[in-house]
Protein backbone atom coordinates (compact mmCIF):
# COMPACT_ATOMS: atom_id res chain seq x y z
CA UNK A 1 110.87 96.22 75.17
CA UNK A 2 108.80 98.88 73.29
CA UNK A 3 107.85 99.03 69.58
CA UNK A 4 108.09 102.51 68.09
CA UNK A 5 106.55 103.26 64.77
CA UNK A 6 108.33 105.93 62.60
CA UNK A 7 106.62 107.15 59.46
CA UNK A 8 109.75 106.83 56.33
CA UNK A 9 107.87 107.68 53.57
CA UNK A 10 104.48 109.01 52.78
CA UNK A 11 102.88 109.39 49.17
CA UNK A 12 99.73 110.40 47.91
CA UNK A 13 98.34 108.44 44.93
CA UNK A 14 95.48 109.34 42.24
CA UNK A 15 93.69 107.13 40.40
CA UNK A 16 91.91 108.49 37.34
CA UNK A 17 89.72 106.37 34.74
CA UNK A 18 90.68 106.66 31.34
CA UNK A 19 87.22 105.62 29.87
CA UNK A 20 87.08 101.50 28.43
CA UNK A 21 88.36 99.52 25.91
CA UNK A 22 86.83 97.81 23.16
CA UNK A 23 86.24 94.65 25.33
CA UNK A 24 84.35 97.03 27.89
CA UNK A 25 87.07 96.69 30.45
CA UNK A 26 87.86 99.96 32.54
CA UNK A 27 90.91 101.83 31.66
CA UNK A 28 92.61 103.32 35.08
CA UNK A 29 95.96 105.16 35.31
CA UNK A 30 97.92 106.12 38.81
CA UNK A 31 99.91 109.55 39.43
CA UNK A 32 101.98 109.03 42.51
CA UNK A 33 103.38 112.01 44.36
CA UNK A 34 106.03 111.08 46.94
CA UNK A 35 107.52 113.19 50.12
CA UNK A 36 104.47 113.81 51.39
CA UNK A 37 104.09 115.61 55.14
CA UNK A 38 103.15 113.34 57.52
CA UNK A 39 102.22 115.91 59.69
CA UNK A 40 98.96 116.97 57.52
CA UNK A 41 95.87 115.61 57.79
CA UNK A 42 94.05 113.68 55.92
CA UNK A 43 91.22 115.87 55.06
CA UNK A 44 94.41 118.36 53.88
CA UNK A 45 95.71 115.22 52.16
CA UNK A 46 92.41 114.73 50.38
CA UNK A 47 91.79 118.20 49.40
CA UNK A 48 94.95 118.53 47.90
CA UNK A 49 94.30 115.17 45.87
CA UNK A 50 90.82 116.59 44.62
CA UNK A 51 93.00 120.33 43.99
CA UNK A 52 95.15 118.14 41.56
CA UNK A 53 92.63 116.06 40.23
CA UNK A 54 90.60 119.16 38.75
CA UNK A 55 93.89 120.05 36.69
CA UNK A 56 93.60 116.61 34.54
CA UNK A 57 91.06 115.66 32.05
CA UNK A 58 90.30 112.16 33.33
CA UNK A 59 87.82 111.87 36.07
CA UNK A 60 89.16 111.09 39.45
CA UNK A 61 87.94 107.56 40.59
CA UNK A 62 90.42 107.27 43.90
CA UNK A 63 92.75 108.54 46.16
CA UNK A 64 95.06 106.49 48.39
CA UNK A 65 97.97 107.31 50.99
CA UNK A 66 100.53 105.08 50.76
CA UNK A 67 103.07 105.01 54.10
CA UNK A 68 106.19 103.21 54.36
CA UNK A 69 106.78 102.49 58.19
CA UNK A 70 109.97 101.56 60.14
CA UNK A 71 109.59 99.95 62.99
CA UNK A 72 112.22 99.99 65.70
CA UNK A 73 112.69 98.15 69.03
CA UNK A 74 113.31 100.54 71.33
């Protein structure tokens, strides 16, 4: 039997540092976008992140693509 992979859900998540706190510890907040096209790529993906990411204040420290797969037996 064959495995197929479908994509269900796709999101796009931005990680921006919100400077430290008074024990030095980094200070990082997430922005998650969901129903994201799996059908870009990830360069699109990424430019669309760093699009975004000039809007805010904070710097942008990372970008990550979350995916959500189903797998079927087929």
């Amino acid at each position: 039997m064959a495995l197929e992979t479908n994509v269900s859900n796709l999101k796009l998540q931005l990680k921006y540092n919100y400077g430290v706190d008074d024990s030095g510890n980094v200070i990082t907040k997430s922005k998650t976008y969901s129903n994201i096209n799996n059908a870009v790529t990830d360069q699109v993906k990424y430019d669309v992140a760093i699009a975004i990411a000039a809007l805010q204040a904070h710097a942008l420290e990372e970008v990550h693509v979350i995916q959500d797969n189903l797998l079927l037996n087929v």
